[in-house]
Protein backbone atom coordinates (compact mmCIF):
# COMPACT_ATOMS: atom_id res chain seq x y z
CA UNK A 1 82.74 88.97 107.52
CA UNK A 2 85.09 86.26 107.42
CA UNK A 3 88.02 88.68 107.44
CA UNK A 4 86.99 90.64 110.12
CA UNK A 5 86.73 87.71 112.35
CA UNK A 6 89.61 86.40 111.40
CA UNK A 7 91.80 89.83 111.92
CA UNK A 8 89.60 89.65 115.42
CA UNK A 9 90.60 86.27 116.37
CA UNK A 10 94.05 87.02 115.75
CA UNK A 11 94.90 90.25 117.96
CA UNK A 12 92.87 88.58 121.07
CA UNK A 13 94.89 85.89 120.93
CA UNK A 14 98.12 88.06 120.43
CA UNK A 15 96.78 89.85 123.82
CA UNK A 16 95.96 87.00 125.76
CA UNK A 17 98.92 85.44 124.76
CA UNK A 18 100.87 88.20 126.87
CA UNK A 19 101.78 88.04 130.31
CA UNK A 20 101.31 91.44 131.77
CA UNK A 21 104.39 92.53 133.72
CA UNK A 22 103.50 96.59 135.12
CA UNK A 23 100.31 98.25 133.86
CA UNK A 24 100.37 100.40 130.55
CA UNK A 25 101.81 103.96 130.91
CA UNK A 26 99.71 107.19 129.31
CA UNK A 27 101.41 110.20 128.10
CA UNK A 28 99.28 113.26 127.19
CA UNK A 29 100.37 115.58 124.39
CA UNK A 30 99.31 117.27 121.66
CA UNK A 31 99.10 120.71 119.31
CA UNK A 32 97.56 123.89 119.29
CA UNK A 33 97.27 125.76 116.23
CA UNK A 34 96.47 129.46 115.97
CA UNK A 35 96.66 131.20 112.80
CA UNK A 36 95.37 133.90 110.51
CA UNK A 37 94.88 134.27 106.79
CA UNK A 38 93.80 136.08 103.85
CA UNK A 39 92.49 134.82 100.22
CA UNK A 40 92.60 136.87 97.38
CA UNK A 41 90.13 135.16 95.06
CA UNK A 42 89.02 136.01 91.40
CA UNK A 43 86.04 138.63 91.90
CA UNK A 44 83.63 136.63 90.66
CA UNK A 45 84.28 134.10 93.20
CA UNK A 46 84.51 136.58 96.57
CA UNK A 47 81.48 135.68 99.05
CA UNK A 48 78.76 137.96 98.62
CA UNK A 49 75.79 137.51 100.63
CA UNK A 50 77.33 135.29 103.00
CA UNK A 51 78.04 135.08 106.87
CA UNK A 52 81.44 134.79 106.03
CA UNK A 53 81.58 137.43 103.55
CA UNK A 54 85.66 138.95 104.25
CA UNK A 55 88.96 137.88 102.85
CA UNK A 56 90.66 137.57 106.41
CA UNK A 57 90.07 135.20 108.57
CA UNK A 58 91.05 133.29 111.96
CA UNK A 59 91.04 129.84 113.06
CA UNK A 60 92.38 127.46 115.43
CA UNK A 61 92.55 124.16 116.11
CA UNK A 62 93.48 122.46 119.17
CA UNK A 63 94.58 118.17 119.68
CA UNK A 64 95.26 116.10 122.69
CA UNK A 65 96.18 113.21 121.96
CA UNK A 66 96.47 110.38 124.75
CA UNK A 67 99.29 107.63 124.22
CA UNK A 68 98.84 104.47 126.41
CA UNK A 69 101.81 101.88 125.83
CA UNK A 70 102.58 99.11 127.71
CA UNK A 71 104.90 95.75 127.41
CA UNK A 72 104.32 92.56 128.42
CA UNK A 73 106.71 90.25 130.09
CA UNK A 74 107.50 87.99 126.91
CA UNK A 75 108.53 91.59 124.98
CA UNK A 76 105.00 91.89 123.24
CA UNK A 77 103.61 95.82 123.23
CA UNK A 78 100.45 96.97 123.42
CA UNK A 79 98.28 99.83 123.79
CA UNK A 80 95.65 102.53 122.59
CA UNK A 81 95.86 106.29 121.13
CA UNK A 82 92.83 109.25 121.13
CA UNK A 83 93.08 111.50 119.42
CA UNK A 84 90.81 114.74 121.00
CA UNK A 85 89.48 117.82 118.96
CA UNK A 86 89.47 120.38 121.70
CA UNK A 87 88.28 122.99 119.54
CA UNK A 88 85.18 125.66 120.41
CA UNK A 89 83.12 125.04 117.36
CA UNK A 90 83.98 123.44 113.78
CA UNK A 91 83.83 120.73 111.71
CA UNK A 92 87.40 120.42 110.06
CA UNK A 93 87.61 116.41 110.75
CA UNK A 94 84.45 115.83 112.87
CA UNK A 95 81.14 116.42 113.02
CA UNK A 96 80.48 119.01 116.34
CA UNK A 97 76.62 118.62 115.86
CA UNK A 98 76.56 115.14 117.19
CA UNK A 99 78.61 115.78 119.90
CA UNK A 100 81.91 113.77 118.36
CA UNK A 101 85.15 115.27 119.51
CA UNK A 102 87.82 112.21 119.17
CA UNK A 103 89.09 112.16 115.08
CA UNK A 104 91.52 109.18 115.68
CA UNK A 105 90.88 106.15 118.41
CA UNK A 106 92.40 102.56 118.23
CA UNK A 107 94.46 99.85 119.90
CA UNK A 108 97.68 98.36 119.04
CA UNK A 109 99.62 95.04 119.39
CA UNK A 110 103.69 94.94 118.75
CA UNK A 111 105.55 91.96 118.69
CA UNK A 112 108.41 90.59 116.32
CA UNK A 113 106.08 89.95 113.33
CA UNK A 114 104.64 93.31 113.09
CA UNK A 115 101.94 95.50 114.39
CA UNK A 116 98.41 95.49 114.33
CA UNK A 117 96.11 98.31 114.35
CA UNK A 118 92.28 98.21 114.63
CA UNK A 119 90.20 101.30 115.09
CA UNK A 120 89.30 104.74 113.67
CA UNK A 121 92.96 105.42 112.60
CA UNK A 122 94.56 106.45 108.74
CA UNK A 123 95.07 104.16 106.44
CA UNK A 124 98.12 102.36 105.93
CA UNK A 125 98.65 103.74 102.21
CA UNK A 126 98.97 107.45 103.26
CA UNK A 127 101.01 106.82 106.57
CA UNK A 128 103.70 105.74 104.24
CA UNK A 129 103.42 107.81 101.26
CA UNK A 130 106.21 109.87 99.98
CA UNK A 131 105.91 113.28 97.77
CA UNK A 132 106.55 116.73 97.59
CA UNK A 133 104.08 118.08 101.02
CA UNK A 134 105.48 115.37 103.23
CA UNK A 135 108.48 117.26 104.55
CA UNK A 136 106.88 120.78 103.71
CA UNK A 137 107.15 123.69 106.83
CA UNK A 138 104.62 125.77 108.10
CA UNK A 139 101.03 124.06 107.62
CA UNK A 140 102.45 121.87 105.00
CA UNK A 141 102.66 123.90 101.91
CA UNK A 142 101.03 122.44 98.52
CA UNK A 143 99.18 119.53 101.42
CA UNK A 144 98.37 122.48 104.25
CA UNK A 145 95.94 124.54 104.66
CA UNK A 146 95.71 126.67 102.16
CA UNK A 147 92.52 125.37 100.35
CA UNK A 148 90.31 126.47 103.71
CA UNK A 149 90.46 130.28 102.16
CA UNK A 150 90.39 128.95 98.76
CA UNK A 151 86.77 129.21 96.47
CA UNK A 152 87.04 125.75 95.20
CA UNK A 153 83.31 124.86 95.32
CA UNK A 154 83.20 125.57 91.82
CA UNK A 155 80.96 128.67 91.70
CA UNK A 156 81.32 131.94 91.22
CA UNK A 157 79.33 134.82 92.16
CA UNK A 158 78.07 135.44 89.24
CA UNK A 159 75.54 134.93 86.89
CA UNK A 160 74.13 131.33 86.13
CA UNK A 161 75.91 131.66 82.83
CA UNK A 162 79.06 133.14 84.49
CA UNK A 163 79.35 129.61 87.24
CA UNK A 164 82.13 127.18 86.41
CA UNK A 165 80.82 123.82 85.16
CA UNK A 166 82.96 120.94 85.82
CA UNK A 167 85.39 121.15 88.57
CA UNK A 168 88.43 119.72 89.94
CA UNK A 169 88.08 117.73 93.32
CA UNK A 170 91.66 116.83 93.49
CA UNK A 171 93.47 119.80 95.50
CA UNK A 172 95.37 118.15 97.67
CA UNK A 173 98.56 115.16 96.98
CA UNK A 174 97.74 111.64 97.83
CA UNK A 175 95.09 108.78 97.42
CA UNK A 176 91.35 109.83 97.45
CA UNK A 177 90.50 107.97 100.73
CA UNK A 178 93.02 110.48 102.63
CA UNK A 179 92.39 113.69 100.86
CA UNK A 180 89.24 113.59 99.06
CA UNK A 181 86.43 115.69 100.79
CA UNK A 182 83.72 113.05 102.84
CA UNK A 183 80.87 114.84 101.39
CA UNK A 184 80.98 116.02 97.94
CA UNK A 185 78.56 118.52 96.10
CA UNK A 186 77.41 117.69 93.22
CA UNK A 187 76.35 120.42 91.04
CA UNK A 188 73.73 121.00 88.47
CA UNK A 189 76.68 119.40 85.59
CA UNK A 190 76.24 116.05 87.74
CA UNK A 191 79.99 117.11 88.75
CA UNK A 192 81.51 117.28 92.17
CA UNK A 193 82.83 120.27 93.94
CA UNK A 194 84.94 120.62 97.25
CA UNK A 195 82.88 121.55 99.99
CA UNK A 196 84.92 122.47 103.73
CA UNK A 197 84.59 118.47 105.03
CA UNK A 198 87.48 116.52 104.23
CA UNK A 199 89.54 113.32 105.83
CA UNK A 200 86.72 111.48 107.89
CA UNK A 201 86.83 109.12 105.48
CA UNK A 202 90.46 108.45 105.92
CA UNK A 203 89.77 107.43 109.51
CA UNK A 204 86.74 105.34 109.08
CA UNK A 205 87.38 102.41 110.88
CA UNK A 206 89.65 99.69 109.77
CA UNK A 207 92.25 97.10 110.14
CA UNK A 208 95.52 97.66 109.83
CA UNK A 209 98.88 95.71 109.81
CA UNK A 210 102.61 97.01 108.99
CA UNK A 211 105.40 94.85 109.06
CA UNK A 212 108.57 95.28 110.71
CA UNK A 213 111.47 97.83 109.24
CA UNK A 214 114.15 95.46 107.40
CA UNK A 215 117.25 96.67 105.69
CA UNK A 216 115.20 100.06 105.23
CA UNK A 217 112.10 98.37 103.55
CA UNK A 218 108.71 97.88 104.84
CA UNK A 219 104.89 96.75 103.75
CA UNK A 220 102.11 98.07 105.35
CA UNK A 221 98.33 97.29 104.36
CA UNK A 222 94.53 98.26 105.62
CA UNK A 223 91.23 96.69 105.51
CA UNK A 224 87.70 99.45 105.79
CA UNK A 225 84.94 97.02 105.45
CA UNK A 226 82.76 100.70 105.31
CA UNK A 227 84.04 104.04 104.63
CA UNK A 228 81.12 105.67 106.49
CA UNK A 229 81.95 104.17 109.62
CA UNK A 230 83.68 105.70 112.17
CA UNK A 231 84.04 105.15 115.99
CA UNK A 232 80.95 103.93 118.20
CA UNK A 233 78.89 103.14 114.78
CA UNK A 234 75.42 102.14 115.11
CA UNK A 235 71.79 101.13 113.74
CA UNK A 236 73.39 100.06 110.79
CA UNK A 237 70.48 98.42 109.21
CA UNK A 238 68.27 101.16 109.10
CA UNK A 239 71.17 102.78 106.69
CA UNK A 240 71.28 100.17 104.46
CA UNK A 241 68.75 101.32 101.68
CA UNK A 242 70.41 104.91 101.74
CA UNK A 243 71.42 106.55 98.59
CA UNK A 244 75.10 105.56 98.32
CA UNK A 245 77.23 108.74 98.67
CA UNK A 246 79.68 108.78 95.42
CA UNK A 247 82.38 109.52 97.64
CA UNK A 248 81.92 106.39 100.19
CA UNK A 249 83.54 102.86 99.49
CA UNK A 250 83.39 99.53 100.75
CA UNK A 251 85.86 96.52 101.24
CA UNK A 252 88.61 98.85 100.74
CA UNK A 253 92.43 97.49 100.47
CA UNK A 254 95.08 100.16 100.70
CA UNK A 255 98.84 99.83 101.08
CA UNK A 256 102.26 99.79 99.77
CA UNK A 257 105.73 100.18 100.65
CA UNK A 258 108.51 101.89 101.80
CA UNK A 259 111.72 102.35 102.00
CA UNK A 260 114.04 104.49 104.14
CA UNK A 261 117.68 104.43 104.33
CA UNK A 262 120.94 106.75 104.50
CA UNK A 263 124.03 106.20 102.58
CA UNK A 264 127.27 108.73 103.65
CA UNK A 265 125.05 111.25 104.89
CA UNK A 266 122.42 110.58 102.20
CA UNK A 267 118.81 110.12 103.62
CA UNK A 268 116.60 108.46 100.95
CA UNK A 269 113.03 107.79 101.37
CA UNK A 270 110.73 106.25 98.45
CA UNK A 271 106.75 104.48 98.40
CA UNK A 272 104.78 103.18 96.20
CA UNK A 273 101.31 103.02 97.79
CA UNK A 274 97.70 102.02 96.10
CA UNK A 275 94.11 101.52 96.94
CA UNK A 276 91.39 99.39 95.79
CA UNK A 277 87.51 99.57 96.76
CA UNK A 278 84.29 98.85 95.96
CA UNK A 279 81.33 101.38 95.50
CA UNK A 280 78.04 101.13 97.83
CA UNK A 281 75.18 99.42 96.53
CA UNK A 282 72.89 101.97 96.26
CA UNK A 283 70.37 100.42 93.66
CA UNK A 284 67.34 100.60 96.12
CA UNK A 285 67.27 104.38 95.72
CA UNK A 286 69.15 105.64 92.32
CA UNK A 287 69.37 104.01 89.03
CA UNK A 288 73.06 105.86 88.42
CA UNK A 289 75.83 103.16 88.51
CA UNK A 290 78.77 104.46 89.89
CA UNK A 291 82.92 103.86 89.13
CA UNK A 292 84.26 101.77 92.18
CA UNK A 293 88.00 103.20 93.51
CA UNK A 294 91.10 102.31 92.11
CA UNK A 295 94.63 104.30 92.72
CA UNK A 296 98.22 104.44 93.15
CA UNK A 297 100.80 106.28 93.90
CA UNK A 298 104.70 106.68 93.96
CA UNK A 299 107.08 109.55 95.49
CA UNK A 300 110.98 109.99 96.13
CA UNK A 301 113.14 111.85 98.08
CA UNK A 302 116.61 112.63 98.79
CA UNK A 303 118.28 115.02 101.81
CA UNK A 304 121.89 116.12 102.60
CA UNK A 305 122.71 118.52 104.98
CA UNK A 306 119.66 119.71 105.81
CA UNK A 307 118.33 119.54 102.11
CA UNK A 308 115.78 117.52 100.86
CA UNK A 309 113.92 117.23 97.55
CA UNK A 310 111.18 114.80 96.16
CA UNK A 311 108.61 114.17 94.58
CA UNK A 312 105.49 111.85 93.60
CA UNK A 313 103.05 110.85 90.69
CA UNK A 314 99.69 109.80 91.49
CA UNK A 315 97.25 107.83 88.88
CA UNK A 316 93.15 108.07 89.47
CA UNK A 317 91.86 105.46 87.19
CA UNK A 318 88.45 105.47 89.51
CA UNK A 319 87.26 107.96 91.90
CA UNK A 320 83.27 107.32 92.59
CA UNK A 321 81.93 109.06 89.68
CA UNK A 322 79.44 108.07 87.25
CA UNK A 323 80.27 105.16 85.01
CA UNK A 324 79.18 107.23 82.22
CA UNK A 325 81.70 110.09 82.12
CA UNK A 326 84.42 107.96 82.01
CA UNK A 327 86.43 109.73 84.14
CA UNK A 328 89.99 110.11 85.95
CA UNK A 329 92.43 111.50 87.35
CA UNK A 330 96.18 112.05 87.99
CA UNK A 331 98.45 114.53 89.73
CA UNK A 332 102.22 115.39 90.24
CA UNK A 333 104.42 116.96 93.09
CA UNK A 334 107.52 118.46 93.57
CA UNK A 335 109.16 120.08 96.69
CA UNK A 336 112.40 120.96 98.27
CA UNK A 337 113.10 122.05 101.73
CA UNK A 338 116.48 123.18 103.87
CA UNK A 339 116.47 123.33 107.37
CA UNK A 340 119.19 125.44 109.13
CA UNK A 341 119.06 125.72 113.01
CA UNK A 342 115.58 126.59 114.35
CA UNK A 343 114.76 127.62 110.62
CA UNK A 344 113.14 125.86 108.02
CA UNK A 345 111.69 126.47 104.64
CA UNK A 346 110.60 125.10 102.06
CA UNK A 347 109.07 125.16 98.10
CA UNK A 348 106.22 122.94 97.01
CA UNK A 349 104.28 122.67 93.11
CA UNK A 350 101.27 120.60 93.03
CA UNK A 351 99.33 119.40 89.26
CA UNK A 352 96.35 117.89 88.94
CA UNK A 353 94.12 117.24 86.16
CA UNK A 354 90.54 115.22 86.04
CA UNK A 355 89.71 113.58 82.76
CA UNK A 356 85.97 114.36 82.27
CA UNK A 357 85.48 111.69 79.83
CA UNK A 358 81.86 111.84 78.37
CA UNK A 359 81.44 115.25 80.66
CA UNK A 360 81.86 118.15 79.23
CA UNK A 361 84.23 116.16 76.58
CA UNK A 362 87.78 118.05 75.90
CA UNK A 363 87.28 120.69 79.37
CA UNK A 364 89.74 118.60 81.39
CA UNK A 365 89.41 120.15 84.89
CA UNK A 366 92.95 121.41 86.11
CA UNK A 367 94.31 122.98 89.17
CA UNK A 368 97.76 123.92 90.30
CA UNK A 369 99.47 125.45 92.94
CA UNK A 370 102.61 127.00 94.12
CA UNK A 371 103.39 126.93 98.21
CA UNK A 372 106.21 129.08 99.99
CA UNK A 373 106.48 128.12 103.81
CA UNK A 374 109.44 128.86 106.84
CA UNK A 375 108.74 128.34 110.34
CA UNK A 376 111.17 129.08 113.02
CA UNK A 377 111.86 127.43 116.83
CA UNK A 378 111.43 130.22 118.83
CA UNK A 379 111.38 128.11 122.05
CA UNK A 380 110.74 124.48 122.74
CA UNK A 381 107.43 123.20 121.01
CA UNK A 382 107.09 126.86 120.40
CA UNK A 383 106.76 127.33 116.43
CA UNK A 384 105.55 129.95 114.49
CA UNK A 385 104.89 130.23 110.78
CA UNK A 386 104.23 131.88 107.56
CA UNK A 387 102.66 130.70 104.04
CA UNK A 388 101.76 132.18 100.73
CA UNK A 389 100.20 129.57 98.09
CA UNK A 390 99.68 130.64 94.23
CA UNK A 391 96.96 128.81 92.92
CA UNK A 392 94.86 128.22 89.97
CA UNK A 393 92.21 126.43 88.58
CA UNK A 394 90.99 125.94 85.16
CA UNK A 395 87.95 123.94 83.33
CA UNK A 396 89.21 124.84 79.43
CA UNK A 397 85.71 126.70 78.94
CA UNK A 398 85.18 130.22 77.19
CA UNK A 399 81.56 129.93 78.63
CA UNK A 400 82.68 129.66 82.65
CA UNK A 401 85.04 131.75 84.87
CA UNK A 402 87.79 130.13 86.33
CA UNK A 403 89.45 131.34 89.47
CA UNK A 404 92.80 132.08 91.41
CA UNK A 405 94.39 133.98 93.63
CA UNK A 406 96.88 134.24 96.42
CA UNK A 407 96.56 132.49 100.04
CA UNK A 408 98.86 133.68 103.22
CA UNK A 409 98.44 132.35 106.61
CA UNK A 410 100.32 133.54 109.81
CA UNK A 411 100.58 131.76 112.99
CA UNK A 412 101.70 129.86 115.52
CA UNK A 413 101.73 126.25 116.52
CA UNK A 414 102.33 124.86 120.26
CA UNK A 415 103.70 121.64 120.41
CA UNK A 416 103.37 119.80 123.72
């Protein structure tokens, strides 16, 4: 409590310290995605019996985002950014049965010592975080979208016998707060699956403070005093006694740094980034003691004439799960990319495996994947796209199926 009020104290004084000179300007942009794609699962892992029971689909999803920025007369900034779903139905980011429609919302001081961010925003940790999906094309290769037409729940359409046991919840590169799923399954193995939710835990709300850019290097850190709040939270007493979700942390630190420069035509970019938390205390209703979080990360990457490759490992010593099983986790990318006029394309591998521990002891849960992507510039903020992902899971049992397949999307993005 302490902290908060002190982080509090701090940017109201850095506000009232500034003497306005014009009012704050707002500039409205945004994206709209629109795109179509097929997965080409195992058999035993097609939908049967379900309402969405064909391998093509279509989706889009449409942002707004509203940048207010303003200065004050001593040189200090300020401002806010929202961060609108303005999609017809869907639950990608938010939840549309309450009525949310906003996935990012908070306010900003600037001055010479840094700048301060305090709302429902990303964490510090993955805004600086360098590997092999952060300068991928098209919907972001081996960290797009891919895993939306993916079976990765961890059952097959099979026979009891026939369902995979133990699976893999690490599909995507970077920390767990940014790309683990906010509600994970669990399954009859006591194992968690990857169900269509994923990054509202990312922008829970938090405090966040980066430090200026200086000779190419800087630090940037966040504070979530609650991973499962987000935006106008309320009535938080009467959710105190609520089983604790494995996936939700408190008094979560994440950060790192970065560093940026260019040397004769030589852009290098490198993090190290890592995250620290604290599981919810969820005694009053379970008995099962939980693993609190502990990560970290570090990536590289190098361009030249419109080349770039890179790279990252990732270690998962905690992730949520049961003390018991004795788990973790830890993943690897690599990527390269050449852009060429209004084309781009790139090449991105992604490895992960989870350590069951105790579980299952000796099935080590592993996924990997393979992501082609080129977009082109057809006209400004006019972009469209194509992506094909190889991917493949496996929990090193003869008893359970295993799946993989082949993912391509097609589309278009509008950038305005």
């Amino acid at each position: 409590m302490k902290k908060i009020l002190l982080a509090t104290t701090a940017l109201s004084v850095l506000i009232s310290a500034s003497a306005l000179a014009d009012g704050p300007t707002v500039t409205i942009g945004g994206t709209s995605n629109a795109q179509v794609g097929y997965g080409a699962n195992n058999k035993a892992f097609r939908p049967i019996d379900s309402t969405y029971s064909q391998s093509v689909h279509t989706r889009d999803e449409t942002k707004i985002d509203f940048k207010i920025d303003g200065k004050g007369d001593n040189g200090l900034g300020y401002g806010a950014f929202v961060e609108l779903q303005a999609d017809t139905s869907g639950s990608d980011s938010y939840d549309s049965s309450n009525g949310a429609n906003a996935n990012r919302s908070f306010i900003y001081v600037d001055a010479g010592l840094g700048r301060i961010e305090l709302g429902s925003n990303g964490e510090a940790a993955d805004a600086m975080r360098v590997d092999g999906s952060t300068f991928a094309r098209a919907t972001g290769g081996i960290g797009g979208d891919w895993w939306r037409y993916a079976n990765l729940t961890g059952k097959a359409n099979a026979t009891s016998a026939g369902q995979r046991g133990a699976y893999n919840p690490y599909v995507l590169p970077g920390l767990p707060s940014a790309v683990f799923p906010s509600d994970i399954t669990t399954g009859s193995d006591g194992f968690p699956g990857l169900t269509s939710t994923y990054k509202d835990r990312e922008t829970a709300n938090k405090i966040s403070y980066y430090t200026p850019r200086i000779e190419g290097f800087q630090a940037g850190v966040s504070y979530t005093p609650d991973q499962s709040e987000k935006g106008n939270q309320s009535n938080w007493a009467s959710n105190e006694n609520v089983t604790g979700n494995p996936a939700s942390f408190q008094n979560v630190w994440d950060g790192g740094l970065s560093y940026q420069n260019e040397f004769s035509g030589v852009g290098v970019k490198a993090s190290a980034t890592g995250e620290l938390g604290t599981q919810k205390d969820n005694t009053n209703n379970s008995s099962t003691t939980n693993d609190d979080l502990k990560a970290y990360a570090l990536g590289l990457a190098g361009s030249y004439a419109g080349a770039t490759l890179g790279g990252s490992y990732g270690k998962v010593e905690e992730f949520g799960q049961s003390a018991a099983l004795n788990s973790d986790a830890r993943y690897w990318t690599a990527g390269a990319a050449y852009e060429t006029g209004p084309v781009g394309l790139s090449l991105g591998y992604f490895n992960s495996k989870v350590n069951n521990g105790s579980h299952n002891a000796g099935q080590d849960s592993s996924l990997q994947d393979w992501s082609f992507g080129t977009d082109y510039k057809l006209a400004p903020g006019l972009v469209p796209y194509a992506e094909v992902t190889w991917f493949d899971t496996n929990d090193h049992s003869a008893a359970t199926k295993d799946n993989s397949g082949t993912i391509l999307l097609v589309g278009t993005q509008v950038n305005f």
